[in-house]
C-alpha atoms as a PDB file:
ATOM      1  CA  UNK A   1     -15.403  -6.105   8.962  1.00  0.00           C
ATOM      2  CA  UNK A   2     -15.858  -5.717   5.047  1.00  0.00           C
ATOM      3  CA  UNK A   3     -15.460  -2.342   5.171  1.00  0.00           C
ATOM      4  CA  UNK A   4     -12.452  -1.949   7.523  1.00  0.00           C
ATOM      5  CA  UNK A   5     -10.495  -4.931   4.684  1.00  0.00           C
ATOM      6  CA  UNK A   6     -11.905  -2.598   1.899  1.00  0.00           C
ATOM      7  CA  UNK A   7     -10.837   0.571   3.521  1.00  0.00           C
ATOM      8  CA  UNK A   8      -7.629  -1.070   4.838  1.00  0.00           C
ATOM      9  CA  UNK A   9      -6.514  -2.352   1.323  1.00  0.00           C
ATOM     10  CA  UNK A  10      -7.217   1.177  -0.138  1.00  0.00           C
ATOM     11  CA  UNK A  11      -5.173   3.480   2.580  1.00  0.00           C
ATOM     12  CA  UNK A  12      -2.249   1.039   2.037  1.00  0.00           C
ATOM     13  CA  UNK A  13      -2.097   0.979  -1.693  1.00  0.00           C
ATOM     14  CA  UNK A  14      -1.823   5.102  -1.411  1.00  0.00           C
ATOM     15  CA  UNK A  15       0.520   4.602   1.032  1.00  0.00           C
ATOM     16  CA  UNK A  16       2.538   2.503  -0.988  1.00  0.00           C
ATOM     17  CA  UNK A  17       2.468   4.879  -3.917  1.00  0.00           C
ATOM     18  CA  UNK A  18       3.624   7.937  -1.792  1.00  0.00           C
ATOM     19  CA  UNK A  19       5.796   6.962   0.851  1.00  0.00           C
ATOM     20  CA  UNK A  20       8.295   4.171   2.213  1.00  0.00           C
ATOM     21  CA  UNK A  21       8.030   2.213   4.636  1.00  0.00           C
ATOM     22  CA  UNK A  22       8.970   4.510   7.476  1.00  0.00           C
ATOM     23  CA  UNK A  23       5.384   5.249   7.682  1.00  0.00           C
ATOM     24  CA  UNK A  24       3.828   2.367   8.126  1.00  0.00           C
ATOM     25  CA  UNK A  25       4.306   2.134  12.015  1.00  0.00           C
ATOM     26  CA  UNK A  26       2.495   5.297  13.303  1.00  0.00           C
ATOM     27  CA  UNK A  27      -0.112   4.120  10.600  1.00  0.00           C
ATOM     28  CA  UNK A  28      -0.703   0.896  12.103  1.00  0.00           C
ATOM     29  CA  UNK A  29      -0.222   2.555  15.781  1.00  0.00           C
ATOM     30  CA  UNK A  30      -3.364   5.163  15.012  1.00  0.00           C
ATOM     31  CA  UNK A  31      -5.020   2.396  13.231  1.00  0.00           C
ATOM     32  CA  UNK A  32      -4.934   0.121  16.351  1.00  0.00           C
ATOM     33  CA  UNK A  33      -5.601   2.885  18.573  1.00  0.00           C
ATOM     34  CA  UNK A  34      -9.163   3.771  16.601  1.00  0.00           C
ATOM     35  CA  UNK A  35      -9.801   0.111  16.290  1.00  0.00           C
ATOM     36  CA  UNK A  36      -9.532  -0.240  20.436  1.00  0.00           C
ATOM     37  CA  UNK A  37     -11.706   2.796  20.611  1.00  0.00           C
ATOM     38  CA  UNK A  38     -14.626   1.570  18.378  1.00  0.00           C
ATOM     39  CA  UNK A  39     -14.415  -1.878  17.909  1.00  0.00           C
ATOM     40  CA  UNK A  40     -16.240  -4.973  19.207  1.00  0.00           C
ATOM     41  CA  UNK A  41     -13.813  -7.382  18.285  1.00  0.00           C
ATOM     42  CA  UNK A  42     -10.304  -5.306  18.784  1.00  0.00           C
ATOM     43  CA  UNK A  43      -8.016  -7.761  18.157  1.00  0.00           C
ATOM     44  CA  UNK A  44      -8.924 -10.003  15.289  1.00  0.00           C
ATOM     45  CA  UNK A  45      -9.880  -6.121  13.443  1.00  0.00           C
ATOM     46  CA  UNK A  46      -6.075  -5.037  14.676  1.00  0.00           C
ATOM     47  CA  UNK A  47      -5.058  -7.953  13.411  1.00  0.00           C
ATOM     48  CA  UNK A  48      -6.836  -8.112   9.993  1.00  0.00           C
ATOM     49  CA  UNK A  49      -6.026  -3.974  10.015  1.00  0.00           C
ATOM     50  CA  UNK A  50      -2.056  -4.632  10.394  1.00  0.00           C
ATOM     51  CA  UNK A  51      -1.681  -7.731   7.987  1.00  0.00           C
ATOM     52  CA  UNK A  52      -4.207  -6.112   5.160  1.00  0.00           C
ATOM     53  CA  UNK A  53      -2.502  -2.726   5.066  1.00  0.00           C
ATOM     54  CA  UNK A  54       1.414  -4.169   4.907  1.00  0.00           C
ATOM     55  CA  UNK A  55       0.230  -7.027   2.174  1.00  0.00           C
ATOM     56  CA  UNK A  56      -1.624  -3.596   0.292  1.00  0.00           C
ATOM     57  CA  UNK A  57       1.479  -1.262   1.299  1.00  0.00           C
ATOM     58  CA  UNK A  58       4.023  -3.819  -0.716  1.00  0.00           C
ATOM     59  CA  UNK A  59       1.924  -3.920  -3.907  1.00  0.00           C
ATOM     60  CA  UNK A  60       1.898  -0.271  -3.992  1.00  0.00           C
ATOM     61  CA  UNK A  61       5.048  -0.698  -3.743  1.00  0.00           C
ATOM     62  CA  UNK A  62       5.731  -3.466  -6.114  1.00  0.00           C
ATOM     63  CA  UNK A  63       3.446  -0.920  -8.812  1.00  0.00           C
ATOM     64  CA  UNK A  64       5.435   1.655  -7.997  1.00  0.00           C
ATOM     65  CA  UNK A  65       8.206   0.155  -8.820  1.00  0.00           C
ATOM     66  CA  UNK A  66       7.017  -1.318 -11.899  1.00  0.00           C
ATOM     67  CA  UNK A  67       5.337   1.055 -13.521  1.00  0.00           C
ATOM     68  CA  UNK A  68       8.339   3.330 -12.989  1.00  0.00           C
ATOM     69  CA  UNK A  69      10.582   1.103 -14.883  1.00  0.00           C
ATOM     70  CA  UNK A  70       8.174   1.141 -17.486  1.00  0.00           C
ATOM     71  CA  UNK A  71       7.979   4.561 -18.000  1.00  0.00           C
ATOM     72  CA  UNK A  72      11.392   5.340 -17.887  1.00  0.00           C
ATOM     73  CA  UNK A  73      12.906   2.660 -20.558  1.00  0.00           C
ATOM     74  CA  UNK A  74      14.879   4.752 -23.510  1.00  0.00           C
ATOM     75  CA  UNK A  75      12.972   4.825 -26.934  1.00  0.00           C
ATOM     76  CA  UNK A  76      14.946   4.529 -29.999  1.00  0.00           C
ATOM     77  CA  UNK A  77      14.630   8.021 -31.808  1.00  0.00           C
ATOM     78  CA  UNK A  78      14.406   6.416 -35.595  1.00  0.00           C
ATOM     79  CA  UNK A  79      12.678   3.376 -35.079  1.00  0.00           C
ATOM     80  CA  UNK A  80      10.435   4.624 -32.374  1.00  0.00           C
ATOM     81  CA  UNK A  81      10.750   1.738 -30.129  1.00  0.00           C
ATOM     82  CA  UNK A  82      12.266   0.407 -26.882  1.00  0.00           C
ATOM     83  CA  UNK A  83      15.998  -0.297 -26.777  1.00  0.00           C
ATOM     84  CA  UNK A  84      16.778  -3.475 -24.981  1.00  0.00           C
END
């Protein structure tokens, strides 16, 4: 179970950096699908798959997000800093 959270947490953070949210329902479709396969407890490790990898999903998101804005602030050219 540790390693389907840890595993979980790290597919939706990359998922969150690359894509939008369009992809998270054929992710969580295959997801359940394997979990059915191999699983002994399928539907609290569905469960815990779905809720881990949308919770990881938005703070890829949320970095995304922020570290764009961060990156993309304009410098001023004399002074060398950020213009606010």
């Amino acid at each position: 179970m540790t390693m389907l959270a840890a595993y979980t947490v790290l597919i939706g953070l990359m998922l969150g950096l690359r894509y939008r949210v369009v992809v998270l329902p054929p992710v969580i479709l295959i997801g359940w699908l394997t979990i059915f396969a191999i699983s002994l407890r399928p539907w609290s490790s569905a469960l815990i798959f779905a809720l881990l990898l949308q919770m990881s999903y938005l703070t890829g998101m949320v970095l995304k997000g922020s570290t764009k804005a961060f990156f993309t602030r304009p410098v001023d050219a004399v002074s060398g800093s950020n213009v606010q």
